[in-house]
N, C-alpha and C. Protein backbone atom coordinates (compact mmCIF):
# COMPACT_ATOMS: atom_id res chain seq x y z
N UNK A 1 11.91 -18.63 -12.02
CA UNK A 1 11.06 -17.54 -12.43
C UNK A 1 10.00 -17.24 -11.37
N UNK A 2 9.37 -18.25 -10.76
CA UNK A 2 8.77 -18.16 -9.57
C UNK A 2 9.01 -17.34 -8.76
N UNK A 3 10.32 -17.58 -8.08
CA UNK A 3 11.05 -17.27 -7.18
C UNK A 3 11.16 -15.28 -7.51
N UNK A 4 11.31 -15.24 -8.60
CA UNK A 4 11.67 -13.57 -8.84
C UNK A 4 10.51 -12.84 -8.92
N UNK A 5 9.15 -13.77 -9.28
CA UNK A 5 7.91 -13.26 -9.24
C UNK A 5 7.44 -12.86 -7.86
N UNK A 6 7.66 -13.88 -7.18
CA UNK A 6 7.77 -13.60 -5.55
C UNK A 6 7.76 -12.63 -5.26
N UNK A 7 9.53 -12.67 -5.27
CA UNK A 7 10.11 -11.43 -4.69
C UNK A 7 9.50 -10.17 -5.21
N UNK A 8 9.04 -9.59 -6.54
CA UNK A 8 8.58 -8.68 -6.88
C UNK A 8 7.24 -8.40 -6.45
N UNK A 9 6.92 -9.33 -6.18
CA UNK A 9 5.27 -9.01 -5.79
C UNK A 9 5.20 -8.59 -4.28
N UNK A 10 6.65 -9.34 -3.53
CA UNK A 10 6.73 -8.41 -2.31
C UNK A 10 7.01 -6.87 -1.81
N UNK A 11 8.11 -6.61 -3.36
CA UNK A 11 8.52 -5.63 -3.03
C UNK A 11 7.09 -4.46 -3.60
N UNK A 12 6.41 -4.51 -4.69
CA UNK A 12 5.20 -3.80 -4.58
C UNK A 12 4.33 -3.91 -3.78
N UNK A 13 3.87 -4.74 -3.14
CA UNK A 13 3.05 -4.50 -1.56
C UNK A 13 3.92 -3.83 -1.20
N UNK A 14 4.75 -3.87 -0.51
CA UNK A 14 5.92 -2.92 0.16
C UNK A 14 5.66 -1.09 0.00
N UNK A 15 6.24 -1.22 -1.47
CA UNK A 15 5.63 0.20 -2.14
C UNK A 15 4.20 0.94 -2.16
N UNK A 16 3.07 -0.45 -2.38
CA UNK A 16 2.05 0.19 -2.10
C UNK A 16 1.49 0.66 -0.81
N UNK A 17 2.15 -0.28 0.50
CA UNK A 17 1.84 -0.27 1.71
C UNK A 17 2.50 0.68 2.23
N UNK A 18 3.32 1.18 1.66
CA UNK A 18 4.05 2.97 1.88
C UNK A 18 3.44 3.76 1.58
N UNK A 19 3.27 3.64 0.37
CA UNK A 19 2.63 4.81 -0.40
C UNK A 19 1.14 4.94 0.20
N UNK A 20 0.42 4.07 0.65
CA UNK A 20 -1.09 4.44 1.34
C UNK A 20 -0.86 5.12 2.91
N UNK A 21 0.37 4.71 3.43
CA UNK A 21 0.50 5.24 4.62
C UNK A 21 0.98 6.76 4.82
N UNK A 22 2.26 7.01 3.41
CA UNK A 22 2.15 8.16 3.23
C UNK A 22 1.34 9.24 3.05
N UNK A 23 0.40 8.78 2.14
CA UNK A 23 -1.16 9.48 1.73
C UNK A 23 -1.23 9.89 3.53
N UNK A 24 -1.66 9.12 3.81
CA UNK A 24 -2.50 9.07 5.51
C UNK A 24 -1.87 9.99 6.21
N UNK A 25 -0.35 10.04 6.07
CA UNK A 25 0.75 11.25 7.08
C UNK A 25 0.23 12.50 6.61
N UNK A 26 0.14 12.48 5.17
CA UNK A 26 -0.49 13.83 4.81
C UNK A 26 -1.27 14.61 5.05
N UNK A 27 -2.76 13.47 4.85
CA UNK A 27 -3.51 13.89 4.46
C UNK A 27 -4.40 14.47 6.70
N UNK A 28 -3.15 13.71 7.36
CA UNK A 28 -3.56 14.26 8.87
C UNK A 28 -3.12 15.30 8.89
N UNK A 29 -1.80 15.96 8.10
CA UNK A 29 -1.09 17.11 8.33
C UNK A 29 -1.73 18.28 7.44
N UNK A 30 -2.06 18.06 6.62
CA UNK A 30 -3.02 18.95 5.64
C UNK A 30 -4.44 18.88 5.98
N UNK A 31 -5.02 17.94 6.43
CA UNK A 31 -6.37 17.82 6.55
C UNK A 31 -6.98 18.03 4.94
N UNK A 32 -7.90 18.39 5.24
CA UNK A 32 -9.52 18.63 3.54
C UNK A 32 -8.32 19.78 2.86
N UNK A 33 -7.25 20.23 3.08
CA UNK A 33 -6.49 21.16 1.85
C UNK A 33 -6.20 20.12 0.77
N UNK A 34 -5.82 18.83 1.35
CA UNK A 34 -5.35 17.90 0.36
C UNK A 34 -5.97 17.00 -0.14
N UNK A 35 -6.07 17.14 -1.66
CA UNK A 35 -7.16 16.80 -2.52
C UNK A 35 -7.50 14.55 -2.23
N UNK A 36 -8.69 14.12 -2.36
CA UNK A 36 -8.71 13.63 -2.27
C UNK A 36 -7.66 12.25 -3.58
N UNK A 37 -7.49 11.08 -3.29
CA UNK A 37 -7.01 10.20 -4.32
C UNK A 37 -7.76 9.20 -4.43
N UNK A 38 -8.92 9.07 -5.36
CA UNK A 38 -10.05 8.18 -5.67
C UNK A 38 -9.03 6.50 -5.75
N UNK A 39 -8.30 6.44 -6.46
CA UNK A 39 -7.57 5.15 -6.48
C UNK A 39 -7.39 4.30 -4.94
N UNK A 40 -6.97 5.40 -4.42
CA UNK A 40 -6.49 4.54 -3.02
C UNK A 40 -7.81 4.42 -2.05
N UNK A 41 -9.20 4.67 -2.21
CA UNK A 41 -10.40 4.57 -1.35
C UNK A 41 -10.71 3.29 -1.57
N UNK A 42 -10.38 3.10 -3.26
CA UNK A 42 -11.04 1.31 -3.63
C UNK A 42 -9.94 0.61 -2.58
N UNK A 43 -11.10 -0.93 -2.28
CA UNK A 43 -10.33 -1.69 -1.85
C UNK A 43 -10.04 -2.83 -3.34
N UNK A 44 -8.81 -2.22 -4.02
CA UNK A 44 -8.44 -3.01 -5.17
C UNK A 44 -7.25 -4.09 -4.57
N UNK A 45 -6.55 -3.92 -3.60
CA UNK A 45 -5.69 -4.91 -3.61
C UNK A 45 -6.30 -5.40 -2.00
N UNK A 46 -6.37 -6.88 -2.12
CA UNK A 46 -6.90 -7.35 -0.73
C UNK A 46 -5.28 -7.60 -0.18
N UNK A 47 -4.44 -8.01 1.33
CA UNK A 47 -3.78 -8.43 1.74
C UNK A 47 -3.37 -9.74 1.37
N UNK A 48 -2.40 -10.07 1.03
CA UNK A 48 -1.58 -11.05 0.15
C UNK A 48 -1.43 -12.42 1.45
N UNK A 49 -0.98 -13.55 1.49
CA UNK A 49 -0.12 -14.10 2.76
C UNK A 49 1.03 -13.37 3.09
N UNK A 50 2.20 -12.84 2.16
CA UNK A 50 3.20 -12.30 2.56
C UNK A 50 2.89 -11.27 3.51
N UNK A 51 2.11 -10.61 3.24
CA UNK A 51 2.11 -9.44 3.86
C UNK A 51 1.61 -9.37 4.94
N UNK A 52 0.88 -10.52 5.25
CA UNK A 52 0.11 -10.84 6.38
C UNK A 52 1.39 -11.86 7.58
N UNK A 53 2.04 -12.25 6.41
CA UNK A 53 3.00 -13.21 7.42
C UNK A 53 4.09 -11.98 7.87
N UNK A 54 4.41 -10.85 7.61
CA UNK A 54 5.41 -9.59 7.57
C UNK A 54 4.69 -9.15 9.00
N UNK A 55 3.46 -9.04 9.23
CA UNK A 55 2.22 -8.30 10.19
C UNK A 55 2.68 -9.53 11.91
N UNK A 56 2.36 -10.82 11.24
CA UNK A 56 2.16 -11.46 12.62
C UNK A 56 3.47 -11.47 13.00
């Protein structure tokens, strides 16, 4: 059960670490047209080890 918790918790960093970068492609290509997203300014999720061990 561990093991699948893992894995899921990798694959949502994954998703979220897309999805904030996507925001970012946008929001350079639109500039101030595109509304801001209050959720993604918090720093609610700090960097995990996985994700940090994915980086080095």
């Amino acid at each position: 059960m561990t093991r699948q918790w893992s894995k899921r918790e990798i694959q949502i960093v994954s998703v979220i670490e897309s999805t904030v970068g996507m925001v970012g492609d946008l929001q350079a290509i639109a500039g101030k047209a595109m509304p801001e997203i209050p959720s993604l300014d918090n720093p609610l999720l700090e960097a995990t080890p996985e994700s940090q061990r994915k980086l080095a």
